[in-house]
C-alpha atoms as a PDB file:
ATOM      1  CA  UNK A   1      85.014  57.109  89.695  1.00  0.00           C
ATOM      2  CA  UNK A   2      85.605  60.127  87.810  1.00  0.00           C
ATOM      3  CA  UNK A   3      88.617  62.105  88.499  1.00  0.00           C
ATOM      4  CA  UNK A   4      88.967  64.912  91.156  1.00  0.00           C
ATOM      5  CA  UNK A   5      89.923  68.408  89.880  1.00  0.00           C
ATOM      6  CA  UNK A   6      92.583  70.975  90.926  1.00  0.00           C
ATOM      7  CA  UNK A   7      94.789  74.001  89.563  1.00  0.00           C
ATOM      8  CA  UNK A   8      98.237  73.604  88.717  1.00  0.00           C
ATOM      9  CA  UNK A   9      99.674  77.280  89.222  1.00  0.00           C
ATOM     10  CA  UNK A  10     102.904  78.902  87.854  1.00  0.00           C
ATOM     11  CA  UNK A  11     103.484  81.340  90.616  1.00  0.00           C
ATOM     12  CA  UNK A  12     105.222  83.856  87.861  1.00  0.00           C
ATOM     13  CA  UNK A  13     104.216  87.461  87.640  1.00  0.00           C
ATOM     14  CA  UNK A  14     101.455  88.758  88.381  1.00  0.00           C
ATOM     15  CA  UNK A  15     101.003  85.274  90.712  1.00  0.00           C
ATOM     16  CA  UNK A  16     104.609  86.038  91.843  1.00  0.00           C
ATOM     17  CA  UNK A  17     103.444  86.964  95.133  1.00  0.00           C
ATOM     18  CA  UNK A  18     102.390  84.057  97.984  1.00  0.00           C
ATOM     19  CA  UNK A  19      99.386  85.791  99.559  1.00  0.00           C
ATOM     20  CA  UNK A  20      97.848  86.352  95.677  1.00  0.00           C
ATOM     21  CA  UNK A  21      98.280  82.941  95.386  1.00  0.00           C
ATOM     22  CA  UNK A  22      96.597  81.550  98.679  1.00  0.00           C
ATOM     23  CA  UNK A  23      93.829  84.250  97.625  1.00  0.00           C
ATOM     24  CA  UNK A  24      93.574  82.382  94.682  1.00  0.00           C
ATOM     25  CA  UNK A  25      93.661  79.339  96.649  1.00  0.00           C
ATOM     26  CA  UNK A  26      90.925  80.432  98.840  1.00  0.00           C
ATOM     27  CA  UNK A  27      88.622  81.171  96.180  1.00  0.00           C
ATOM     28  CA  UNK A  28      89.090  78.437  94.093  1.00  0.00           C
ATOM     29  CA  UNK A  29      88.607  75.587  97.478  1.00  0.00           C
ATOM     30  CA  UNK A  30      85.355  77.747  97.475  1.00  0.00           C
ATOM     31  CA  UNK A  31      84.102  77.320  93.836  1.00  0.00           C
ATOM     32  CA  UNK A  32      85.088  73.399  94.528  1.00  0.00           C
ATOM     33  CA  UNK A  33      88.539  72.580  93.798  1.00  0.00           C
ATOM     34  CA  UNK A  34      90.582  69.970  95.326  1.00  0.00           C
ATOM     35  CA  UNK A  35      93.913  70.883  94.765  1.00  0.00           C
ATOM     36  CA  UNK A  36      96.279  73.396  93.941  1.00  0.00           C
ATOM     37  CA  UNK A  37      99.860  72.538  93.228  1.00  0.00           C
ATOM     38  CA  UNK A  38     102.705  74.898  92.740  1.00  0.00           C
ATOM     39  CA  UNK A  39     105.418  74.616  89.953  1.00  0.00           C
ATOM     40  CA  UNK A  40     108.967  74.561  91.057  1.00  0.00           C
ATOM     41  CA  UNK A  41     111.531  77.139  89.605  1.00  0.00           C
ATOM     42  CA  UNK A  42     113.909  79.653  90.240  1.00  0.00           C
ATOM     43  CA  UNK A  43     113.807  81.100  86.850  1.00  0.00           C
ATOM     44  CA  UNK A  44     111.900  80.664  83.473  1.00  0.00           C
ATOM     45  CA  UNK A  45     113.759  82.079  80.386  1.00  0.00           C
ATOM     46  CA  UNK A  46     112.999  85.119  79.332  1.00  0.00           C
ATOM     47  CA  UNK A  47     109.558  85.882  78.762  1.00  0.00           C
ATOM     48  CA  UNK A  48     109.217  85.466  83.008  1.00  0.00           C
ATOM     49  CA  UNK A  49     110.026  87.715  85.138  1.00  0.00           C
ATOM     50  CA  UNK A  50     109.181  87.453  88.403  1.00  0.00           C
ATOM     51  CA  UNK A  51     109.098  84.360  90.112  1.00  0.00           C
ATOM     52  CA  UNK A  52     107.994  83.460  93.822  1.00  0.00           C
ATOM     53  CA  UNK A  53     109.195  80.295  96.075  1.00  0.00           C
ATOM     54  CA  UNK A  54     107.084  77.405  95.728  1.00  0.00           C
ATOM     55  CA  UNK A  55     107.454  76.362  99.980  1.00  0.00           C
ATOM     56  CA  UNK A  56     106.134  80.121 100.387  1.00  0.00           C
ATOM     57  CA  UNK A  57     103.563  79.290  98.068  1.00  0.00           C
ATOM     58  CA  UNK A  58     102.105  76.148  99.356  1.00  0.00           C
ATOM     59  CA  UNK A  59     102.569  77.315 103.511  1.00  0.00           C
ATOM     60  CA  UNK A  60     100.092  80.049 101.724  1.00  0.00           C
ATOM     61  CA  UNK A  61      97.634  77.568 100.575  1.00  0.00           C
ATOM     62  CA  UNK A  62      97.732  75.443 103.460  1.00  0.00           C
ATOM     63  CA  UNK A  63      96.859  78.685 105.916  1.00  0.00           C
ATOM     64  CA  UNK A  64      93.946  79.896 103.612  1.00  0.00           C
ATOM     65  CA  UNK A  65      92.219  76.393 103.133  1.00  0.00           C
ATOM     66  CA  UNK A  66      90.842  73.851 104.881  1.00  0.00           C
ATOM     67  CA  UNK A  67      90.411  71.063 102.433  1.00  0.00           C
ATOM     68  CA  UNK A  68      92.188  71.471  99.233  1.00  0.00           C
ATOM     69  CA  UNK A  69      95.647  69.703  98.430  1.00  0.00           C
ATOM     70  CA  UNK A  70      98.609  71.605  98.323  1.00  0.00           C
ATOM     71  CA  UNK A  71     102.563  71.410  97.125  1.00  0.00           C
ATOM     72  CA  UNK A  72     105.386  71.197  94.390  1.00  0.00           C
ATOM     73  CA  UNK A  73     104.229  69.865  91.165  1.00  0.00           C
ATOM     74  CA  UNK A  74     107.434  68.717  90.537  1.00  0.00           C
ATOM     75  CA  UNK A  75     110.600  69.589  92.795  1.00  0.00           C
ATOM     76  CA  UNK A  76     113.774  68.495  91.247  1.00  0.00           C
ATOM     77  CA  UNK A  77     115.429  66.357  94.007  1.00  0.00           C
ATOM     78  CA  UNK A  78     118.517  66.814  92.441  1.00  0.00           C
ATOM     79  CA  UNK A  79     118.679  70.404  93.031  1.00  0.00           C
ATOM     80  CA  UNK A  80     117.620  69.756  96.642  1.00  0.00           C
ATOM     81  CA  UNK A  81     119.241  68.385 100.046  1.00  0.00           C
ATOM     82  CA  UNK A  82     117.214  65.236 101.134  1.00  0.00           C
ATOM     83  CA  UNK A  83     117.459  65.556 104.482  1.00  0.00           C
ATOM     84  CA  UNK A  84     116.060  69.614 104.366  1.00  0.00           C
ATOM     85  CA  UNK A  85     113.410  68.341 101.816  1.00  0.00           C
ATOM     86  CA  UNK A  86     112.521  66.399 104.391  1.00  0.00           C
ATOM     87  CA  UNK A  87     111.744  68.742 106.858  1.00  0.00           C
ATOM     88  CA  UNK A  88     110.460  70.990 104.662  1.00  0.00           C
ATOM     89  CA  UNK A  89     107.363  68.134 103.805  1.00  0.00           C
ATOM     90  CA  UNK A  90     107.037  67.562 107.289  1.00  0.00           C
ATOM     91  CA  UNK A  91     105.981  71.004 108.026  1.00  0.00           C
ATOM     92  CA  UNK A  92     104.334  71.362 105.630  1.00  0.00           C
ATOM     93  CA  UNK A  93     102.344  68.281 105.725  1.00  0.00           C
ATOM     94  CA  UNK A  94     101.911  69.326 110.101  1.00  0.00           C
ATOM     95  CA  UNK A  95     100.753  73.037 108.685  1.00  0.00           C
ATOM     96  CA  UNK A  96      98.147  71.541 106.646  1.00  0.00           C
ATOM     97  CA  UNK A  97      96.845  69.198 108.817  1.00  0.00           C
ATOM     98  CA  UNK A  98      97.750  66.221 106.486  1.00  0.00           C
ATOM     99  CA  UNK A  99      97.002  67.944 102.777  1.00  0.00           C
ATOM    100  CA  UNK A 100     100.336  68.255 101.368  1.00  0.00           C
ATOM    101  CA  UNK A 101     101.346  66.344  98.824  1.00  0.00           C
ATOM    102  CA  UNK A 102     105.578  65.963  97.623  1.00  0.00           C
ATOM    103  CA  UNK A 103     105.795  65.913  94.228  1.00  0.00           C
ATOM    104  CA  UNK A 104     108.574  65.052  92.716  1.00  0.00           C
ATOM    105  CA  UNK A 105     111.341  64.568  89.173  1.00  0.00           C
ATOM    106  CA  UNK A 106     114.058  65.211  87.172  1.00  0.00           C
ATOM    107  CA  UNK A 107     113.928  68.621  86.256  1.00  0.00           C
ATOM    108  CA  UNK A 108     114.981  70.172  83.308  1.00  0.00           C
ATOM    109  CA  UNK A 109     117.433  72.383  82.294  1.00  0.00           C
ATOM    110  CA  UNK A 110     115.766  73.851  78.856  1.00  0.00           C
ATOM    111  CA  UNK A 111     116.408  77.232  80.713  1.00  0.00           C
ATOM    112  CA  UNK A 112     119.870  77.043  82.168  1.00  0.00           C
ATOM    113  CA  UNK A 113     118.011  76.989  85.537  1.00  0.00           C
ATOM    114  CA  UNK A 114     120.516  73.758  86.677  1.00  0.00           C
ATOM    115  CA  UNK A 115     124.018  74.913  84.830  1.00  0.00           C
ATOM    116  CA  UNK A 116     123.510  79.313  85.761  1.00  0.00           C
ATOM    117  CA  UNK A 117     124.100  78.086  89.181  1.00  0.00           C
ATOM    118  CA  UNK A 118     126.200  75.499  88.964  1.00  0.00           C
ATOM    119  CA  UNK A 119     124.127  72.110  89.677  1.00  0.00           C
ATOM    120  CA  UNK A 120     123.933  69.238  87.910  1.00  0.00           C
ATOM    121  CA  UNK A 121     123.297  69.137  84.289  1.00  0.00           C
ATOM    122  CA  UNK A 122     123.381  65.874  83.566  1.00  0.00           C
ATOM    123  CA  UNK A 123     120.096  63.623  83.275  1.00  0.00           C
ATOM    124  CA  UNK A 124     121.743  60.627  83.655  1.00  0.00           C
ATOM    125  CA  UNK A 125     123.644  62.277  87.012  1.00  0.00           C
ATOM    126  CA  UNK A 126     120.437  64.043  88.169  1.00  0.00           C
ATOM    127  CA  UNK A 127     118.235  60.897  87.460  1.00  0.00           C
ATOM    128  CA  UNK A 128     121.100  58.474  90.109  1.00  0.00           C
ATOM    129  CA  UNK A 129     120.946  61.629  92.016  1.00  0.00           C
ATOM    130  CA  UNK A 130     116.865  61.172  92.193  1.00  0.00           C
ATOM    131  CA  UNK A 131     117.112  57.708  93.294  1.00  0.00           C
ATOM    132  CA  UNK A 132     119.533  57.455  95.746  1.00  0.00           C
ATOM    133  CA  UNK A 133     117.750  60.942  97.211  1.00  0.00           C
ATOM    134  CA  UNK A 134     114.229  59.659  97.437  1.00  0.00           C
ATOM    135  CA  UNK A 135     115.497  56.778  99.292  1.00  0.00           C
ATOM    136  CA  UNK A 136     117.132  59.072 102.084  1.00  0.00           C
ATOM    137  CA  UNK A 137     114.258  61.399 102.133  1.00  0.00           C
ATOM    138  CA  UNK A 138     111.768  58.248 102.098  1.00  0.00           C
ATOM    139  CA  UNK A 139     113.568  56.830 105.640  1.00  0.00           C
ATOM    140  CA  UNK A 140     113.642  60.296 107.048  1.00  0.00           C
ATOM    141  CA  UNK A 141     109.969  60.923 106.410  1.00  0.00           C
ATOM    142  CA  UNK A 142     109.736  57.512 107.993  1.00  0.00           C
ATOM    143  CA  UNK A 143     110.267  58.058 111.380  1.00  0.00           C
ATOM    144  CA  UNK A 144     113.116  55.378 111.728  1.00  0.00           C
ATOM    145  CA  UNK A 145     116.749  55.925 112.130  1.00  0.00           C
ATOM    146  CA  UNK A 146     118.335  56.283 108.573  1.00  0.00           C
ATOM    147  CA  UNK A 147     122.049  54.793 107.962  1.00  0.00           C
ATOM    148  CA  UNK A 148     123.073  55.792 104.720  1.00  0.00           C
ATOM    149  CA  UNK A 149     126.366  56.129 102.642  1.00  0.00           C
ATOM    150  CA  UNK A 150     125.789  56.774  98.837  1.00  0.00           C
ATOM    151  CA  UNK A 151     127.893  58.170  96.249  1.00  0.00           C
ATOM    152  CA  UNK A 152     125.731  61.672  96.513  1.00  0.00           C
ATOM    153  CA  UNK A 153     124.466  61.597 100.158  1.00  0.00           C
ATOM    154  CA  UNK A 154     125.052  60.328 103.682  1.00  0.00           C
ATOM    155  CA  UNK A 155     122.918  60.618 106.764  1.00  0.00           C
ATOM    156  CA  UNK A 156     124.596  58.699 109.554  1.00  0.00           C
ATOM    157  CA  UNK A 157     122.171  57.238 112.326  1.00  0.00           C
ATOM    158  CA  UNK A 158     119.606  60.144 112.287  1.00  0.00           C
ATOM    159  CA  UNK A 159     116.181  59.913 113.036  1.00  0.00           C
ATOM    160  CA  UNK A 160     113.523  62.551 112.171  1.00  0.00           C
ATOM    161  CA  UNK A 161     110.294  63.577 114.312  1.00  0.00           C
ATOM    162  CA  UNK A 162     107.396  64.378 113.365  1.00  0.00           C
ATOM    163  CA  UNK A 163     106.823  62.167 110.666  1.00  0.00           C
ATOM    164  CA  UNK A 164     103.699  62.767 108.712  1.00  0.00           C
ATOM    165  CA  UNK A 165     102.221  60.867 106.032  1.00  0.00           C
ATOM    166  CA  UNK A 166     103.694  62.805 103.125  1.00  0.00           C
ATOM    167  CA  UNK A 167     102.552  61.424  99.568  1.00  0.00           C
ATOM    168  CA  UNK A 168     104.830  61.038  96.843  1.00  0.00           C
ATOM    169  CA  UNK A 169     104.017  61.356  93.455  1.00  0.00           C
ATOM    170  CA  UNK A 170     106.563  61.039  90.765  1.00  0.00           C
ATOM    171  CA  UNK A 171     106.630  63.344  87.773  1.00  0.00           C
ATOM    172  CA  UNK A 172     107.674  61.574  84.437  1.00  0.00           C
ATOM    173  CA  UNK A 173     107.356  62.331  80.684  1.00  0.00           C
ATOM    174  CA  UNK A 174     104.648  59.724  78.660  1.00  0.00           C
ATOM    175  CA  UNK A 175     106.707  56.749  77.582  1.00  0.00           C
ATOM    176  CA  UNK A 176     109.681  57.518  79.153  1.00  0.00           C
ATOM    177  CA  UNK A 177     109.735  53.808  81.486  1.00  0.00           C
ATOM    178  CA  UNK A 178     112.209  54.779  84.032  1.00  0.00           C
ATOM    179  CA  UNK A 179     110.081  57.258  85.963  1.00  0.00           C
ATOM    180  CA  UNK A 180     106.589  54.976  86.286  1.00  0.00           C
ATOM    181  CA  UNK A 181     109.159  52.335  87.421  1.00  0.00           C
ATOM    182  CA  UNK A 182     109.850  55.140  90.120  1.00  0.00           C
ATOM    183  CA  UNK A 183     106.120  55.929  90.650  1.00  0.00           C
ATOM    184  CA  UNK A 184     105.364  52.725  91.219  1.00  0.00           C
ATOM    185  CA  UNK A 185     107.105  52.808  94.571  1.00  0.00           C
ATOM    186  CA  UNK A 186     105.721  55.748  95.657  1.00  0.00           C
ATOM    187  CA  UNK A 187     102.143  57.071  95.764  1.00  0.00           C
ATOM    188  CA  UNK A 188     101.443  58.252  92.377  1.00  0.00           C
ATOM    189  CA  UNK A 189     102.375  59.270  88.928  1.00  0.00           C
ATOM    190  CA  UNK A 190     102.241  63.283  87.139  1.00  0.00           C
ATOM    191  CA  UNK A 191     102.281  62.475  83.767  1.00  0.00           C
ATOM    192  CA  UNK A 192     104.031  65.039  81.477  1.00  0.00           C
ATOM    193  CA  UNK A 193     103.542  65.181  77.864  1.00  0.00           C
ATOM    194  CA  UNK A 194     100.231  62.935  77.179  1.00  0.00           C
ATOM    195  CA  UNK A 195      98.404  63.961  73.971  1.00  0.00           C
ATOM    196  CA  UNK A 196      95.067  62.045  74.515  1.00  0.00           C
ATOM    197  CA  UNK A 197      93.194  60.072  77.427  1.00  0.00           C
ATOM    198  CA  UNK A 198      94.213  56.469  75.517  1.00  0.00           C
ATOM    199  CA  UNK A 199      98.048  57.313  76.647  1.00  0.00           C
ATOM    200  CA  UNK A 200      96.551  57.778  79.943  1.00  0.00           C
ATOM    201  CA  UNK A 201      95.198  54.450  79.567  1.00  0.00           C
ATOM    202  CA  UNK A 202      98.416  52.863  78.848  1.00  0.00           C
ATOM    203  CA  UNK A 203     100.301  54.387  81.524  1.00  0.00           C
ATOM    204  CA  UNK A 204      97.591  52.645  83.660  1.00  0.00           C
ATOM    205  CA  UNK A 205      98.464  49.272  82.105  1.00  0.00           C
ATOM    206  CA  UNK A 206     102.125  49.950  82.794  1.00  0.00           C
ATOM    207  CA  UNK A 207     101.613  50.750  86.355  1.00  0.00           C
ATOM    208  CA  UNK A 208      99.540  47.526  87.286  1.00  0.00           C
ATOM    209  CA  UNK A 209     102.332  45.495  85.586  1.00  0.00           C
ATOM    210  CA  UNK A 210     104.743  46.919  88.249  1.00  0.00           C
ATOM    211  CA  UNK A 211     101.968  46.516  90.928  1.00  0.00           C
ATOM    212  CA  UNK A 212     100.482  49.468  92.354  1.00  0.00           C
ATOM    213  CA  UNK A 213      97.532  50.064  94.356  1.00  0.00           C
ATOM    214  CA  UNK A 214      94.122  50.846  94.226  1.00  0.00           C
ATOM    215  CA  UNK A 215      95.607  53.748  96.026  1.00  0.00           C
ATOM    216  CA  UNK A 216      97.766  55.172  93.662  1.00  0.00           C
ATOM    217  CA  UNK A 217      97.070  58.423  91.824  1.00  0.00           C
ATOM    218  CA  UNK A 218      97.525  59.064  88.421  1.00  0.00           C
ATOM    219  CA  UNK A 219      98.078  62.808  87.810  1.00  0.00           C
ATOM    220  CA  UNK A 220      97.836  64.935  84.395  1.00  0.00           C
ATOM    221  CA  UNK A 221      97.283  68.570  83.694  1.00  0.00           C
ATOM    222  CA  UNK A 222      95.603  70.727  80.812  1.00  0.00           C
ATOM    223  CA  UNK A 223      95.616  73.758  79.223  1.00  0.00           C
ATOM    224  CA  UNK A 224      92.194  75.899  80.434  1.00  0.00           C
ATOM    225  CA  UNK A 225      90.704  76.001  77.204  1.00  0.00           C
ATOM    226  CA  UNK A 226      90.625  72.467  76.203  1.00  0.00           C
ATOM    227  CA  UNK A 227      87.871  70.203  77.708  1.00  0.00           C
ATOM    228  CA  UNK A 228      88.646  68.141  80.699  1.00  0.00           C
ATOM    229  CA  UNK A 229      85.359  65.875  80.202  1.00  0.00           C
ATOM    230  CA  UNK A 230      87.194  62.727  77.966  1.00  0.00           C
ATOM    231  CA  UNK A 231      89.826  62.475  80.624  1.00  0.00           C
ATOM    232  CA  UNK A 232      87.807  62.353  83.405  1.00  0.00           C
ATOM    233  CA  UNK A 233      87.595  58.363  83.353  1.00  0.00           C
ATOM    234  CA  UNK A 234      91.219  57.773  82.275  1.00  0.00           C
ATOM    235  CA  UNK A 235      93.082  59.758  85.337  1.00  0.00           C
ATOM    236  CA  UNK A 236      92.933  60.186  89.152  1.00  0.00           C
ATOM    237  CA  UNK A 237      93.500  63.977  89.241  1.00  0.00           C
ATOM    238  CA  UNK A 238      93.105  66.298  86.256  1.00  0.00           C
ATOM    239  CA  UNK A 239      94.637  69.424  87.195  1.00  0.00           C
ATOM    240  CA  UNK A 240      94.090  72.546  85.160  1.00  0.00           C
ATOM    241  CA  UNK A 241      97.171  74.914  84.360  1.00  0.00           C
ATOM    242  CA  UNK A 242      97.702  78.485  85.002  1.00  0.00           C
ATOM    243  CA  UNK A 243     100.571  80.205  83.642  1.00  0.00           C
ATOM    244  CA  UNK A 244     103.396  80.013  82.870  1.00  0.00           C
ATOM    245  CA  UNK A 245     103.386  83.261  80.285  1.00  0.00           C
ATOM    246  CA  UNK A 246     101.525  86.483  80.484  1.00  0.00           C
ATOM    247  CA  UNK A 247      99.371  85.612  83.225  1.00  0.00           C
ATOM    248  CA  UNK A 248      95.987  87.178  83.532  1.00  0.00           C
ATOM    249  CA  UNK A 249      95.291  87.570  87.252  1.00  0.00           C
ATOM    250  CA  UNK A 250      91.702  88.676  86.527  1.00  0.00           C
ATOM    251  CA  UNK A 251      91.519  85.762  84.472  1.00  0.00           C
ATOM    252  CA  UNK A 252      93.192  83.023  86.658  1.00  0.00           C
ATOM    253  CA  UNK A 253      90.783  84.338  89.344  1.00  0.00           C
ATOM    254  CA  UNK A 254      88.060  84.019  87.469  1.00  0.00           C
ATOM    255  CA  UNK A 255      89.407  80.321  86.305  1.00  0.00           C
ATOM    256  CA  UNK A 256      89.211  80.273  90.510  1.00  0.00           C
ATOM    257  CA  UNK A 257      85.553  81.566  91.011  1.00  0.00           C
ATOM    258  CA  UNK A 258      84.194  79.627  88.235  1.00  0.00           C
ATOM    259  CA  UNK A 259      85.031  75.816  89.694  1.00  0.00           C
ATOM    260  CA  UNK A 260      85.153  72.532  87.853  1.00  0.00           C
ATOM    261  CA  UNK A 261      84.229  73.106  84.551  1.00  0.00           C
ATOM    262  CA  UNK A 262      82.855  69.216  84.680  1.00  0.00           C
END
């Protein structure tokens, strides 16, 4: 089955705004497109200026669609608190009537965007930081009373309602092991950093070894001008990027209008 398409938006700029971007959402569910994710930042170095928040972003998508796929391609847990995460998904996953999707990583600090405001710098802190988060934000999604005392979080006898199905996928560089070992117990895998559709194809074999589903969702995005066609076997979801420099917004509309190029 080929792969189903979607937009992967840096709200930056001129898409710095959350009713541009559900426009943009709006237009592009019409032209055909399944999906449009929202990065994750607070800042972008230099050449960005603007920036809007990504929960704005996607509660804008989910109120101008009816079918397409929403939310954070990828929210550093680290820089988050599990338990409002939590609630965040849920209402976001209630507000779109089940189309929201939690992605999820690391993060990286290539901008100072952990260290100018004092969080956690360190990979190796924000990666047992990721761990021991997903599993409190996993049992709160859940529905069932959470008990939890970790070195980073606690949530003592609490028990969250509603409790949508809220979809995990995991965002991880190509050949970096530790985060498909996270995918594979959640619901699917972003893949960061893949150069051609045969490292797609070895991610794949990675992932059975560790046992997902038929279920699971492999996840990559491109750049607009190169051609989605030879990928369209090798992933789940090919996403197509807008942003994150000197956005166009007559152009990422018309990336919008013009639908799937395959």
């Amino acid at each position: 089955m080929a792969a189903r398409r979607g937009l992967f938006v840096a709200p930056f700029d001129a898409l710095a705004d959350p009713r541009v971007v559900g426009e943009l959402a709006a237009r592009a569910e019409a032209a055909g497109w399944e999906a449009l994710f929202v990065w994750d930042h607070v800042q972008y170095g230099e050449r960005v200026r603007d920036v809007a928040d990504v929960w704005t972003c996607c509660a804008a998508v989910a109120m101008r669609t009816t079918t397409m796929l929403t939310g954070p391609m990828v929210t550093p847990l680290a820089r988050r608190r599990p338990h409002v995460l939590a609630r965040q998904a849920a209402s976001l996953a209630v507000l779109s009537q089940g189309r929201f999707v939690l992605g999820i990583g690391l993060g990286d600090d290539w901008v100072g965007e952990f260290g100018a405001f004092g969080d956690q710098t360190s990979p190796s802190v924000r990666a047992s930081m990721l761990d021991e988060g997903l599993e409190v934000l996993t049992g709160l999604l859940s529905g069932e009373s959470v008990h939890h005392d970790g070195e980073h979080y606690r949530a003592h006898g609490v028990r969250f309602s509603p409790a949508p199905r809220v979809p995990i996928w995991i965002g991880g560089r190509f050949r970096n092991a530790r985060p498909m070992r996270r995918a594979a117990r959640h619901d699917g895998f972003f893949v960061i950093g893949q150069s051609t559709p045969d490292d797609i194809a070895s991610v794949r074999v990675t992932l059975d070894e560790h046992g997902v589903d038929d279920d699971f969702a492999v996840v990559l995005d491109l750049q607009p001008d190169v051609d989605p066609t030879p990928w369209l076997d090798s992933a789940d979801w090919v996403l197509t990027r807008v942003g994150p420099f000197d956005i166009d917004l007559d152009a990422a509309f018309a990336l919008a209008d013009a639908g799937p190029a395959s």
